[in-house]
N, C-alpha and C. Protein backbone atom coordinates (compact mmCIF):
# COMPACT_ATOMS: atom_id res chain seq x y z
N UNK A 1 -152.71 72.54 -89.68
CA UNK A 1 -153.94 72.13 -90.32
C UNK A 1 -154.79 71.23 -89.43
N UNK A 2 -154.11 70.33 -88.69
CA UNK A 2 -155.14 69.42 -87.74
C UNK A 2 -155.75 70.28 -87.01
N UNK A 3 -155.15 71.23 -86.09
CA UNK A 3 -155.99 71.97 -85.17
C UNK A 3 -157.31 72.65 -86.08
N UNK A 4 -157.16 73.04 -87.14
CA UNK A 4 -158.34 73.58 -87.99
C UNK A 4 -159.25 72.26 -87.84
N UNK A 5 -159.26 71.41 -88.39
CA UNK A 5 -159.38 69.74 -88.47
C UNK A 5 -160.87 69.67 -87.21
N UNK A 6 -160.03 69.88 -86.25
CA UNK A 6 -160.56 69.49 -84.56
C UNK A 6 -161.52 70.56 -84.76
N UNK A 7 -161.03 71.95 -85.03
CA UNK A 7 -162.46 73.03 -84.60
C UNK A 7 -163.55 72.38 -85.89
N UNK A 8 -163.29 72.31 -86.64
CA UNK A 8 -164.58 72.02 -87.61
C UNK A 8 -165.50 70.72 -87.22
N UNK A 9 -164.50 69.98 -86.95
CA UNK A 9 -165.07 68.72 -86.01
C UNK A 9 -166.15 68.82 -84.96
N UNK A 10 -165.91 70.12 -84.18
CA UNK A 10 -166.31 70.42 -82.98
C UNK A 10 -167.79 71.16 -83.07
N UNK A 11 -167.34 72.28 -84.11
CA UNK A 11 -168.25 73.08 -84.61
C UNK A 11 -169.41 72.37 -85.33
N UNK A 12 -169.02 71.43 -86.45
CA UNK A 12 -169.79 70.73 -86.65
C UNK A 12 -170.67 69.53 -85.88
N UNK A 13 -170.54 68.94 -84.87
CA UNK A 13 -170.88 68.51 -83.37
C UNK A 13 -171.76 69.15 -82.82
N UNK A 14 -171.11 70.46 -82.98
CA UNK A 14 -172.24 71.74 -81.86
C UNK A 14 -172.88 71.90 -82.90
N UNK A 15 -173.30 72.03 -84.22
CA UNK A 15 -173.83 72.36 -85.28
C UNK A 15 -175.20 71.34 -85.13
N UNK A 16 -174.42 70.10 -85.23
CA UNK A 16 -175.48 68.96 -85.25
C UNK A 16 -176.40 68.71 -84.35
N UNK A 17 -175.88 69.22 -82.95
CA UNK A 17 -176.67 69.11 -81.63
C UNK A 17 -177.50 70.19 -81.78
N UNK A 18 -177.45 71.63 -82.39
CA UNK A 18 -178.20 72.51 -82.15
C UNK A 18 -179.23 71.71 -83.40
N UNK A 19 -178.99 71.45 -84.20
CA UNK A 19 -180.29 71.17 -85.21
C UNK A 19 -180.67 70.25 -85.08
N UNK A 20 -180.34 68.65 -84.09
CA UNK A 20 -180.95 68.22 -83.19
C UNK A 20 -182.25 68.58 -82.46
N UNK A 21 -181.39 69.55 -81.73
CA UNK A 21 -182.66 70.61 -80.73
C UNK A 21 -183.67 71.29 -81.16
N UNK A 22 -183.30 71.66 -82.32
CA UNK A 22 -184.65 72.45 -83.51
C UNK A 22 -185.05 71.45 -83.60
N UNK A 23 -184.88 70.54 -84.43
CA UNK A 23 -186.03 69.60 -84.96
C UNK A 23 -186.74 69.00 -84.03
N UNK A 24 -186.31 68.51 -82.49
CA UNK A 24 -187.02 68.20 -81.75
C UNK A 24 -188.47 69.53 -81.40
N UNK A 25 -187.95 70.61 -81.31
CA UNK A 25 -188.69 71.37 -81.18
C UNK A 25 -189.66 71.56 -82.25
N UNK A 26 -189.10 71.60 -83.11
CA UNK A 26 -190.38 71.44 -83.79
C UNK A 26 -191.50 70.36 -84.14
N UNK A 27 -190.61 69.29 -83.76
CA UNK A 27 -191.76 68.16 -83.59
C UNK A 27 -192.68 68.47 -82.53
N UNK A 28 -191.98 68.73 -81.62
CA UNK A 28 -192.85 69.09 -79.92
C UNK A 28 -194.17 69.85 -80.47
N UNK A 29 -193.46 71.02 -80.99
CA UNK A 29 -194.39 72.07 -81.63
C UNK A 29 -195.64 71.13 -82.73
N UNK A 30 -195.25 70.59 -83.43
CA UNK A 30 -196.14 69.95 -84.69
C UNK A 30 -197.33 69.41 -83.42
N UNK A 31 -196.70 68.03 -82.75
CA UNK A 31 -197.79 67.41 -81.54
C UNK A 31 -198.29 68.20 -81.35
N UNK A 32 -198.13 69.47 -80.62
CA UNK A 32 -198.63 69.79 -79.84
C UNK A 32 -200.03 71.00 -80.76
N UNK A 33 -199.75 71.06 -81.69
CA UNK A 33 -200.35 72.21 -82.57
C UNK A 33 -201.43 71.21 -83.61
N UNK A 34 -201.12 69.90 -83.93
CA UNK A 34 -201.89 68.31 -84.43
C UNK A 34 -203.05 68.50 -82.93
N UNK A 35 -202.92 68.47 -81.82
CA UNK A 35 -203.26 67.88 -80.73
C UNK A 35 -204.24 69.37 -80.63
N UNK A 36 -204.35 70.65 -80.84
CA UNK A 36 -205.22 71.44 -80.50
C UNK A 36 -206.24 71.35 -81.81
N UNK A 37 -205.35 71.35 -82.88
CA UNK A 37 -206.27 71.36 -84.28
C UNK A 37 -207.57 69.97 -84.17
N UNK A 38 -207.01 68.81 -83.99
CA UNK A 38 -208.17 67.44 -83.41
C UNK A 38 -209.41 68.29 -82.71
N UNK A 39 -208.56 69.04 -81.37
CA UNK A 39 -209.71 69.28 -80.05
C UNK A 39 -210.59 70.62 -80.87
N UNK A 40 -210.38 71.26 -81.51
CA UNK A 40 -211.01 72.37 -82.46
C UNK A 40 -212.11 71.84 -83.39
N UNK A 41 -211.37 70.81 -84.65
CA UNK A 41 -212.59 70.29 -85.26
C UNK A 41 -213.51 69.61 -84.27
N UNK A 42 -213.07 68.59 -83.10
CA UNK A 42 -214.41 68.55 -82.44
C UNK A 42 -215.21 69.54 -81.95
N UNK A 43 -214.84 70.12 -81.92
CA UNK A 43 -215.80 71.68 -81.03
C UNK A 43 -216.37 72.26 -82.88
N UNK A 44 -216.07 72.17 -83.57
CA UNK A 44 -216.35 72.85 -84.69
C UNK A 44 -218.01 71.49 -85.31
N UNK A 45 -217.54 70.53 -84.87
CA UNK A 45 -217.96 69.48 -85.35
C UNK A 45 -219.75 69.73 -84.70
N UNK A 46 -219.23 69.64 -83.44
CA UNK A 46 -220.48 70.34 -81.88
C UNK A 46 -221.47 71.45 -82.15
N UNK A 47 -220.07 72.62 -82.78
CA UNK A 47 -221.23 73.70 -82.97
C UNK A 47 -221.90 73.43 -83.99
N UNK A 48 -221.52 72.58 -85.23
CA UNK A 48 -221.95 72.49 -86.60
C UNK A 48 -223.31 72.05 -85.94
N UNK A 49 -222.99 70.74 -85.17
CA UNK A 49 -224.55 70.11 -84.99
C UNK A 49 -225.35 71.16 -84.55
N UNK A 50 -224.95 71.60 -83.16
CA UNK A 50 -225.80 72.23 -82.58
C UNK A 50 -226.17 73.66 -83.38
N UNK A 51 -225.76 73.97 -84.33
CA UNK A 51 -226.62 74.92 -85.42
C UNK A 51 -227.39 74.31 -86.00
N UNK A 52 -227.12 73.13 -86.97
CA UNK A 52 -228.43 72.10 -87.38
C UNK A 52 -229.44 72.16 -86.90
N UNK A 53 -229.50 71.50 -85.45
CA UNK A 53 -230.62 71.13 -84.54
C UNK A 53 -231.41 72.78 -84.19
N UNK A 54 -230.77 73.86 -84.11
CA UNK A 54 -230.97 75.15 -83.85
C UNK A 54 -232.19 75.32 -85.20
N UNK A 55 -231.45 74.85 -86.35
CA UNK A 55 -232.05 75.39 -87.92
C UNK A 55 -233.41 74.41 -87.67
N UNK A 56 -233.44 73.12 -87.56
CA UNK A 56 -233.98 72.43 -87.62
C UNK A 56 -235.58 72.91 -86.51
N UNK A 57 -234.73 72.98 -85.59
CA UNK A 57 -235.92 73.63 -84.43
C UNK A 57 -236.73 75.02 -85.43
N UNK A 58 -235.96 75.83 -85.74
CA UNK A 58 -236.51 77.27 -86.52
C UNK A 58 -237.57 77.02 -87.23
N UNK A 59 -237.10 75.69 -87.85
CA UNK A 59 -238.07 75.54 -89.27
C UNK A 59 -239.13 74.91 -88.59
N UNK A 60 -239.14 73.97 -87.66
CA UNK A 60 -240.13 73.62 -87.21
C UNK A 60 -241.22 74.58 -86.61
N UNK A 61 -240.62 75.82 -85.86
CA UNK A 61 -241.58 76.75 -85.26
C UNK A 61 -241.85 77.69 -85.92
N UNK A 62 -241.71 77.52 -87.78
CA UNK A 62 -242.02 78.41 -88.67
C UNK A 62 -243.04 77.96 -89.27
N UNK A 63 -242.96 76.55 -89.47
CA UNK A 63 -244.31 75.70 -90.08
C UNK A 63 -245.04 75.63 -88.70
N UNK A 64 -244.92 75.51 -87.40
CA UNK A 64 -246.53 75.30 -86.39
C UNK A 64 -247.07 76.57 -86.54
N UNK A 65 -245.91 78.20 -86.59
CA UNK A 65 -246.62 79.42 -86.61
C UNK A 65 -247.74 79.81 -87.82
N UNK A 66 -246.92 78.78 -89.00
CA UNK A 66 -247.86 79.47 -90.44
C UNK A 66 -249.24 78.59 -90.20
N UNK A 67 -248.66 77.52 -89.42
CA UNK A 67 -250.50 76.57 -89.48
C UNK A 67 -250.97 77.55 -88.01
N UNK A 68 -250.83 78.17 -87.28
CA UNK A 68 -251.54 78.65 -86.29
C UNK A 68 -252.22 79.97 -86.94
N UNK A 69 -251.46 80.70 -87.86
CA UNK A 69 -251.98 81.69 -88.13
C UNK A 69 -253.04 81.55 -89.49
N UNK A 70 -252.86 80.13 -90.31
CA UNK A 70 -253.96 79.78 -91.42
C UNK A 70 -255.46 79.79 -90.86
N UNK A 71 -255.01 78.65 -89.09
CA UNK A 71 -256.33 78.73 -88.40
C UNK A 71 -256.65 80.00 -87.74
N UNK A 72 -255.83 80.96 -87.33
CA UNK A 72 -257.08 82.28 -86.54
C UNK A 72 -257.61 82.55 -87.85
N UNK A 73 -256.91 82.77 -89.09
CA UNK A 73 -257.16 83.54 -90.35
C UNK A 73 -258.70 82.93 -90.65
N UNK A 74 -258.62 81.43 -90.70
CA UNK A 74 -260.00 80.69 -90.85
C UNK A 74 -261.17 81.19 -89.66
N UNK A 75 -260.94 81.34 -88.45
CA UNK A 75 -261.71 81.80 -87.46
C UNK A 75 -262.01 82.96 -87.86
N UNK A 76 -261.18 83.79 -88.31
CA UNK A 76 -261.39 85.29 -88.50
C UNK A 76 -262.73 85.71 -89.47
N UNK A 77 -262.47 84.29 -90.46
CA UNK A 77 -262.92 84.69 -91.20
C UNK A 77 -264.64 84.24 -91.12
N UNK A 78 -264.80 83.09 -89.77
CA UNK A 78 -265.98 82.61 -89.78
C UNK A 78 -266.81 83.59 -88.92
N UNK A 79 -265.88 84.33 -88.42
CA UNK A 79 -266.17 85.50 -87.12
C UNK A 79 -267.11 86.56 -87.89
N UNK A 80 -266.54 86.85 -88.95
CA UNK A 80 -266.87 87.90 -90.04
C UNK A 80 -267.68 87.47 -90.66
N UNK A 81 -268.20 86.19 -91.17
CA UNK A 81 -269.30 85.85 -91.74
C UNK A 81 -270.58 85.64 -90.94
N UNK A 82 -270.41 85.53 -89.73
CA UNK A 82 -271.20 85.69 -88.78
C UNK A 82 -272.04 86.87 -88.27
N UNK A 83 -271.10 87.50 -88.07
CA UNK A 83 -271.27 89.30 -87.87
C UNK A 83 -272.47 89.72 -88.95
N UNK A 84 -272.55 89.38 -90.28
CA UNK A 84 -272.86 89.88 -91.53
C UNK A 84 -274.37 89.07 -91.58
């Protein structure tokens, strides 16, 4: 019975060291997978802005176009009263 004793001893040893080694690994893994997810939302954070400022620009060159085209429309229309 002791010799049984010793292998379970042993086995359990090598048991403990291997799930040791997992869990380290998976911590490694967690850091290292924490540490890309951070560098992502910043880049997510970047593009967010830089779509804002994109939207922001749009809208701006949607309101100078509608006031550029109120004034030819007004010219157009003084052009035509002229003509007449």
């Amino acid at each position: 019975m002791e010799i049984f004793s010793i292998n379970r001893e042993i086995i359990s040893e090598n048991r403990i060291e291997e799930l040791e080694e997992k869990i380290d690994r998976i911590i490694e893994s967690y850091k290292t997978t924490k540490e890309e997810n951070e560098k992502l939302k910043a880049k997510l954070q970047s593009v967010e802005s830089s779509d804002k400022d994109a939207q922001k620009k749009m809208a701006e060159i949607a309101t100078e176009r509608e006031l550029l085209i109120e004034k030819v429309t007004k010219i157009l229309e003084k052009v035509e009263k002229v003509e007449i």
